[in-house]
PDB file of N, CA and C in Angstrom:
ATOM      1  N   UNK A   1       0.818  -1.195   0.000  1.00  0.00           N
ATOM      2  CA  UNK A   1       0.000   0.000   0.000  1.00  0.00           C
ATOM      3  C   UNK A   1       0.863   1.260   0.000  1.00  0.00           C
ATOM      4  N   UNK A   2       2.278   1.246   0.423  1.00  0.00           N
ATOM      5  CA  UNK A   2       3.266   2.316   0.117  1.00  0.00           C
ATOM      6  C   UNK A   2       2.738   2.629  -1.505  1.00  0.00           C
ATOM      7  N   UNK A   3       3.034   2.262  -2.452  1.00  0.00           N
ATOM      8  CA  UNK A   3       3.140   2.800  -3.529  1.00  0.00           C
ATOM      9  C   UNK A   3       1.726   3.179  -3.845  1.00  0.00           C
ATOM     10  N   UNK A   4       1.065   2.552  -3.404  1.00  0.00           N
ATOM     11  CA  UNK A   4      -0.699   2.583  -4.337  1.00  0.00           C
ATOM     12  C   UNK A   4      -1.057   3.544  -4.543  1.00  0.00           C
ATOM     13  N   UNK A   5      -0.878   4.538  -2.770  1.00  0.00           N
ATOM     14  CA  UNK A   5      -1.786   5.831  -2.720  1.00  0.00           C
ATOM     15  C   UNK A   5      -0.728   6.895  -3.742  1.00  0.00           C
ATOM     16  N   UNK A   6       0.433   7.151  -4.022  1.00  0.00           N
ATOM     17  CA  UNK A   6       0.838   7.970  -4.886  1.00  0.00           C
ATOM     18  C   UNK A   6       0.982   7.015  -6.619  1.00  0.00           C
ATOM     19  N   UNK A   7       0.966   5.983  -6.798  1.00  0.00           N
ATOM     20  CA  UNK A   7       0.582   5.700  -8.422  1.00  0.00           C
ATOM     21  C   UNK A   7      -0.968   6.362  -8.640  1.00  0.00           C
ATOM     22  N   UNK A   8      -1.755   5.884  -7.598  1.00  0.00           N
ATOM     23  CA  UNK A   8      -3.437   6.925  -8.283  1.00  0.00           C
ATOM     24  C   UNK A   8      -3.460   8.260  -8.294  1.00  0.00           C
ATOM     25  N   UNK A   9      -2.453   8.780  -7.351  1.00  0.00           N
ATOM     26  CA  UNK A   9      -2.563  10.413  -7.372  1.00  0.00           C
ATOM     27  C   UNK A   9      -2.139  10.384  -8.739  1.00  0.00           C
ATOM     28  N   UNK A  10      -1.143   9.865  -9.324  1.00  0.00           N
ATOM     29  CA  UNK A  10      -0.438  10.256 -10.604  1.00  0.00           C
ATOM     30  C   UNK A  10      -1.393   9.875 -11.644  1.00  0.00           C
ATOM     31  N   UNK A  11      -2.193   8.334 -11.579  1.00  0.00           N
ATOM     32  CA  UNK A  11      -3.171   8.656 -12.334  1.00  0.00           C
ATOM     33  C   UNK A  11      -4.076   9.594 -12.544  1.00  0.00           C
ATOM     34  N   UNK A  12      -4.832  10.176 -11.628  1.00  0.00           N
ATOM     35  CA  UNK A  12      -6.000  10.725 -11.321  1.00  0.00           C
ATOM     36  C   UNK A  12      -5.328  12.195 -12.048  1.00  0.00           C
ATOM     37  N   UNK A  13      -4.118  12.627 -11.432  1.00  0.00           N
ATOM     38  CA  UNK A  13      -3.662  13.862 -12.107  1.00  0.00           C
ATOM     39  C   UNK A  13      -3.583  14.213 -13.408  1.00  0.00           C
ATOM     40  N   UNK A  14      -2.661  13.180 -14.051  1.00  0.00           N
ATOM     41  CA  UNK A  14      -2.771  12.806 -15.751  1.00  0.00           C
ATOM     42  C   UNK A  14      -3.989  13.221 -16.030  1.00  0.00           C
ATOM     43  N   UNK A  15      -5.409  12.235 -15.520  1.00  0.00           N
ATOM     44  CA  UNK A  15      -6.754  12.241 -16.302  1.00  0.00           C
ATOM     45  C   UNK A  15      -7.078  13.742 -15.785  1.00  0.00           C
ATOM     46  N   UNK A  16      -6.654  14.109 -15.138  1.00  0.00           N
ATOM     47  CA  UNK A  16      -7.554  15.555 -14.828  1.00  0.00           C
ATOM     48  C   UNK A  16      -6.376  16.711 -15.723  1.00  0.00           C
ATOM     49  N   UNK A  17      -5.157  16.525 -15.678  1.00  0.00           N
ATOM     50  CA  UNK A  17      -4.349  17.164 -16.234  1.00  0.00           C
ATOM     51  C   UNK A  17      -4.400  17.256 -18.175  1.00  0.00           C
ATOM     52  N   UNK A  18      -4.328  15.950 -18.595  1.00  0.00           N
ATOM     53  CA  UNK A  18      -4.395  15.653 -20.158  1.00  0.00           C
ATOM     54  C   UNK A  18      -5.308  15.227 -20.807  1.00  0.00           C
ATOM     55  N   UNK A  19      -6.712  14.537 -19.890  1.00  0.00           N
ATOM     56  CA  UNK A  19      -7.663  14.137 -20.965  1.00  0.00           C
ATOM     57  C   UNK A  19      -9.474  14.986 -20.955  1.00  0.00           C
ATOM     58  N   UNK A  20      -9.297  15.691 -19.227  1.00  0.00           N
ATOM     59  CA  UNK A  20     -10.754  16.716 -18.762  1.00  0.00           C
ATOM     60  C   UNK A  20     -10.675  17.886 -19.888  1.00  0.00           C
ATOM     61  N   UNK A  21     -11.557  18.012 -20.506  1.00  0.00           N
ATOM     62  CA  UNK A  21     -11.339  19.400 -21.378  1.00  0.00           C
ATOM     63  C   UNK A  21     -12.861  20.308 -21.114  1.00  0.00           C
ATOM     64  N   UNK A  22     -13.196  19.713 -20.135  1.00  0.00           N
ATOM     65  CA  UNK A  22     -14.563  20.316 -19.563  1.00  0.00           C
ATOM     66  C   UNK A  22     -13.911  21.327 -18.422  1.00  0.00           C
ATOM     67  N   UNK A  23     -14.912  22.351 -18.426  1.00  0.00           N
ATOM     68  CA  UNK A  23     -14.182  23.574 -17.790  1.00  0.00           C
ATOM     69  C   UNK A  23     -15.654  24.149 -16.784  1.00  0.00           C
ATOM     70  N   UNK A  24     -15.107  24.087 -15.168  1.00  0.00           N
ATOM     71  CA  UNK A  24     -15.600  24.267 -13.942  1.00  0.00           C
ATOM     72  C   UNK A  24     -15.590  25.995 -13.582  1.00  0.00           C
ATOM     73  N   UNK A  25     -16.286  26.326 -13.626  1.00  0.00           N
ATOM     74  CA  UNK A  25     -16.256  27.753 -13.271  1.00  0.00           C
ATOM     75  C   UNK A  25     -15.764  28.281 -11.423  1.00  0.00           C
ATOM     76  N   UNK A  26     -14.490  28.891 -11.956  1.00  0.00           N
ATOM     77  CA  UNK A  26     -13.509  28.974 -10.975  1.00  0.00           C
ATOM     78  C   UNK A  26     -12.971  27.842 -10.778  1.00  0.00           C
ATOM     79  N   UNK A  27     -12.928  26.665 -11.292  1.00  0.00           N
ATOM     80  CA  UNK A  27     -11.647  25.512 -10.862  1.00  0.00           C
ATOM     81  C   UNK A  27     -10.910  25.486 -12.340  1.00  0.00           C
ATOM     82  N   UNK A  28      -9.736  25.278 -11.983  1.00  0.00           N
ATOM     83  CA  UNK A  28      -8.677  24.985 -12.915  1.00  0.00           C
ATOM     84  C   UNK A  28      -8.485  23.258 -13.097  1.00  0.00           C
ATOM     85  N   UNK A  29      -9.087  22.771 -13.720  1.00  0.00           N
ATOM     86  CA  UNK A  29      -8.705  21.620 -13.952  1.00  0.00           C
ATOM     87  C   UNK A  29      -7.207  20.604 -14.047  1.00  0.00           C
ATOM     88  N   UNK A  30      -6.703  21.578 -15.284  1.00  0.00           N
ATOM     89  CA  UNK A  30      -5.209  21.490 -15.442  1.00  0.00           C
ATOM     90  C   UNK A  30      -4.464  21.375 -14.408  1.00  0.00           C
ATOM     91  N   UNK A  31      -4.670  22.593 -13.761  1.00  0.00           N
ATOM     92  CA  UNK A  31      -3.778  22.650 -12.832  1.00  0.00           C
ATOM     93  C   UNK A  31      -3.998  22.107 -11.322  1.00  0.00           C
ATOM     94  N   UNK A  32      -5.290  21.329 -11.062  1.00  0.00           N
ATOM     95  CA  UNK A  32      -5.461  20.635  -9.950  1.00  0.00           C
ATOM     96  C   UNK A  32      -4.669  19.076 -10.220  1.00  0.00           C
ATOM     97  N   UNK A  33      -4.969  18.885 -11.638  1.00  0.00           N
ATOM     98  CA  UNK A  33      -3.845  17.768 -12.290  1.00  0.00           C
ATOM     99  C   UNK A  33      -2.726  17.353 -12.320  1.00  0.00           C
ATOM    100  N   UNK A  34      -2.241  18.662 -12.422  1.00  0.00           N
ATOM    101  CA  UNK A  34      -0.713  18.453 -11.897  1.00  0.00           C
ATOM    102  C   UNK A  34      -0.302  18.868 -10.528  1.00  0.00           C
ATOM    103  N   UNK A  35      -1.128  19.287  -9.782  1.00  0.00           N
ATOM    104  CA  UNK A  35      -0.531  19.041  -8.332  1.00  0.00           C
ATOM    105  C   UNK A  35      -0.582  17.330  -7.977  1.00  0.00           C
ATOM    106  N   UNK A  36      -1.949  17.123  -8.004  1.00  0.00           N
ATOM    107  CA  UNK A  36      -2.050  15.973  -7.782  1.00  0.00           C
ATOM    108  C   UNK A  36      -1.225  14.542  -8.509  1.00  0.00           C
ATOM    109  N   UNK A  37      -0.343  15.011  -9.674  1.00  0.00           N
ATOM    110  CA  UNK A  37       0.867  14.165 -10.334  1.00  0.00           C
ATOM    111  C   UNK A  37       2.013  14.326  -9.497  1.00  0.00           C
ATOM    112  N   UNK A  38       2.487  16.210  -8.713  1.00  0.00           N
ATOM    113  CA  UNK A  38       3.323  16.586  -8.076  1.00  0.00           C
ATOM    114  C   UNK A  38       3.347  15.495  -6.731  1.00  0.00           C
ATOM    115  N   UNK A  39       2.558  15.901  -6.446  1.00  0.00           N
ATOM    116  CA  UNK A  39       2.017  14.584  -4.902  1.00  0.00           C
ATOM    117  C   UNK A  39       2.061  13.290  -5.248  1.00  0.00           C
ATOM    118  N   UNK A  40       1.823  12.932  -6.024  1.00  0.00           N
ATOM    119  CA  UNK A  40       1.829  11.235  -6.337  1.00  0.00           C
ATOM    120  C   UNK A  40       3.696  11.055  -6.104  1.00  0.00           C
ATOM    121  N   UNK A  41       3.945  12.060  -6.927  1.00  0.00           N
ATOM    122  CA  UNK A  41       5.608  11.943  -7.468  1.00  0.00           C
ATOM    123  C   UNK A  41       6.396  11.542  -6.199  1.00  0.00           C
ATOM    124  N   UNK A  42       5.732  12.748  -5.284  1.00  0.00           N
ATOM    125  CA  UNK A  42       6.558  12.830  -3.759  1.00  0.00           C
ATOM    126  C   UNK A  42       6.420  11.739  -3.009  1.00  0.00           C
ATOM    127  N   UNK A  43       4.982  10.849  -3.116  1.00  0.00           N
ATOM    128  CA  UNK A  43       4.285  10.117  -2.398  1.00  0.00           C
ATOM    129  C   UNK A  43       5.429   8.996  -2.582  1.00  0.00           C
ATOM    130  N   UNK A  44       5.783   8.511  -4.288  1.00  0.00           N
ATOM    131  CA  UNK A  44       6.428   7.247  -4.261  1.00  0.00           C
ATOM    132  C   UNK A  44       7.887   7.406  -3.633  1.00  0.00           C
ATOM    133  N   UNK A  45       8.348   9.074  -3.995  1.00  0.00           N
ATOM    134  CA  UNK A  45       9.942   9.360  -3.501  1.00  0.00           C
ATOM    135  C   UNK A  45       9.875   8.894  -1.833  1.00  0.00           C
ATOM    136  N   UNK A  46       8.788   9.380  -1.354  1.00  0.00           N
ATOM    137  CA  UNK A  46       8.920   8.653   0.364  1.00  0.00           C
ATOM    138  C   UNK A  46       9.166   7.725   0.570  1.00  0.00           C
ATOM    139  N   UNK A  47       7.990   6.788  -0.055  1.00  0.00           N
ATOM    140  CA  UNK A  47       8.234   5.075   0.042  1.00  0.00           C
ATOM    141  C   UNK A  47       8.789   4.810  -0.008  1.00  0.00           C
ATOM    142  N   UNK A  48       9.885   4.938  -1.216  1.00  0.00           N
ATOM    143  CA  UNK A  48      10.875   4.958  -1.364  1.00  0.00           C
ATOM    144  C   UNK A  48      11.788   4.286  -0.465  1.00  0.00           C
ATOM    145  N   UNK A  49      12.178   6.209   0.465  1.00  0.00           N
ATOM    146  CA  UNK A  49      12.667   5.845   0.980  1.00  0.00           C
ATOM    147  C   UNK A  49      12.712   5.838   2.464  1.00  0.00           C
ATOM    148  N   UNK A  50      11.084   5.478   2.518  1.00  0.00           N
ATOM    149  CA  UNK A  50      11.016   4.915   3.714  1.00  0.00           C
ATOM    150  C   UNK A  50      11.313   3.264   4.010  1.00  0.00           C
ATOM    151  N   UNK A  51      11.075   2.376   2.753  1.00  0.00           N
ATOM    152  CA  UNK A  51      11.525   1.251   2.658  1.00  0.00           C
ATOM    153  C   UNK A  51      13.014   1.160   2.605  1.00  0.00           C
ATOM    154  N   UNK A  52      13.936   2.024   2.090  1.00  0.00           N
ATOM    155  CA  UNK A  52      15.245   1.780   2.305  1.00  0.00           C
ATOM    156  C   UNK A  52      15.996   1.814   3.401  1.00  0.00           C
ATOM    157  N   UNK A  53      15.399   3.056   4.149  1.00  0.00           N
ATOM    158  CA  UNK A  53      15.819   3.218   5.649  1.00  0.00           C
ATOM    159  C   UNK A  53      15.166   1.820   6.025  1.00  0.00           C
ATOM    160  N   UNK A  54      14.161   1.245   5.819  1.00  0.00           N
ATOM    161  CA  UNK A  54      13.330  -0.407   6.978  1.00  0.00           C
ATOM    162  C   UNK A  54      14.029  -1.022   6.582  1.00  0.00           C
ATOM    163  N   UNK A  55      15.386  -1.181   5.647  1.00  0.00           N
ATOM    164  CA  UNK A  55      16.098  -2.854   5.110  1.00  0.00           C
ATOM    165  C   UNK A  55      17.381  -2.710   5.815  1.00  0.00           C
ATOM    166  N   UNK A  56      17.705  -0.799   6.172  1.00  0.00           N
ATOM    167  CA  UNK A  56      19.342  -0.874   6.495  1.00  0.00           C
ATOM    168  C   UNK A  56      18.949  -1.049   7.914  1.00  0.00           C
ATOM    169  N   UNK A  57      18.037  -1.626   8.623  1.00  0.00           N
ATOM    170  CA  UNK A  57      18.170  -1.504  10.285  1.00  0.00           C
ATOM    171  C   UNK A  57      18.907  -2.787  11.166  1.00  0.00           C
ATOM    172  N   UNK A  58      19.554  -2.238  11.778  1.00  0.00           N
ATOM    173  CA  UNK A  58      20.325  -3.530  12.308  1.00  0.00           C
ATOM    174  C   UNK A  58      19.935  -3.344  13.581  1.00  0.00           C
ATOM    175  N   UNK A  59      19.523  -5.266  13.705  1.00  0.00           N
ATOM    176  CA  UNK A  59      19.096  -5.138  15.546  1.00  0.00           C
ATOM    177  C   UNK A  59      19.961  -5.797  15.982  1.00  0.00           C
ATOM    178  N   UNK A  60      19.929  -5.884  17.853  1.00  0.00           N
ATOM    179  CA  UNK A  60      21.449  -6.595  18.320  1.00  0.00           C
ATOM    180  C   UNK A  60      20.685  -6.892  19.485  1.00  0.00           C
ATOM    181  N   UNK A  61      20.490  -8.379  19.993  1.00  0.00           N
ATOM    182  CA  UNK A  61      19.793  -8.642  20.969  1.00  0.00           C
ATOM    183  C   UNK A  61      20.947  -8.685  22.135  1.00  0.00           C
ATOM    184  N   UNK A  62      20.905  -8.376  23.338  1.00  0.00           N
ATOM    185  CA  UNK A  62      21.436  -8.595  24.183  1.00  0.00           C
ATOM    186  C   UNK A  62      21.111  -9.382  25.210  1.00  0.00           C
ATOM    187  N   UNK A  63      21.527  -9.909  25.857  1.00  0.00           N
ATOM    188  CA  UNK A  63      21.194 -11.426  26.903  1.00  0.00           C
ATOM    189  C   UNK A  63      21.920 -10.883  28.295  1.00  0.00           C
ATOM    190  N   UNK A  64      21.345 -10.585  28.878  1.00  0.00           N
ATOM    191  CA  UNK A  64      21.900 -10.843  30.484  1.00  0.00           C
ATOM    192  C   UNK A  64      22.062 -11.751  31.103  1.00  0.00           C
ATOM    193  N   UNK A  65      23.687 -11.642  31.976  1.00  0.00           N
ATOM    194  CA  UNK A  65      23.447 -13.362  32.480  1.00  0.00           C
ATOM    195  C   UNK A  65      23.697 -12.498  33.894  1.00  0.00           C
ATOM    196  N   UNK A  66      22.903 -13.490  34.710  1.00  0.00           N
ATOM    197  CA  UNK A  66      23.088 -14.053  36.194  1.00  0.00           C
ATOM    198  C   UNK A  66      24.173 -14.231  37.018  1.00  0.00           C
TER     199      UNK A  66
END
């Protein structure tokens, strides 16, 4: 689910960015499109590297003795 929620922003942006040619009085279509591609973009750069930081973690159990 890391990637999901920013691949649909990027979809959803595209379709509102390159294929809506219907026009909302006072909304910018276009340009709600490409924020929402901007955000997708950022969304996967996190995952990213929030998954890279979760692979480099090193644990070290310690044992106490008696």
């Amino acid at each position: 689910m890391r990637y999901g929620a920013g691949v649909l922003l990027i979809l959803v942006g595209a379709i509102l960015a390159f294929a809506v040619s219907d026009m909302v009085k006072g909304v910018d279509t276009h340009l709600i499109g490409y924020i929402c591609m901007g955000v997708g973009v950022l969304a996967l750069i996190l995952g990213f590297i929030s998954q890279t930081q979760a692979t480099n973690t090193s644990h070290k159990e310690v044992i106490e003795q008696q």
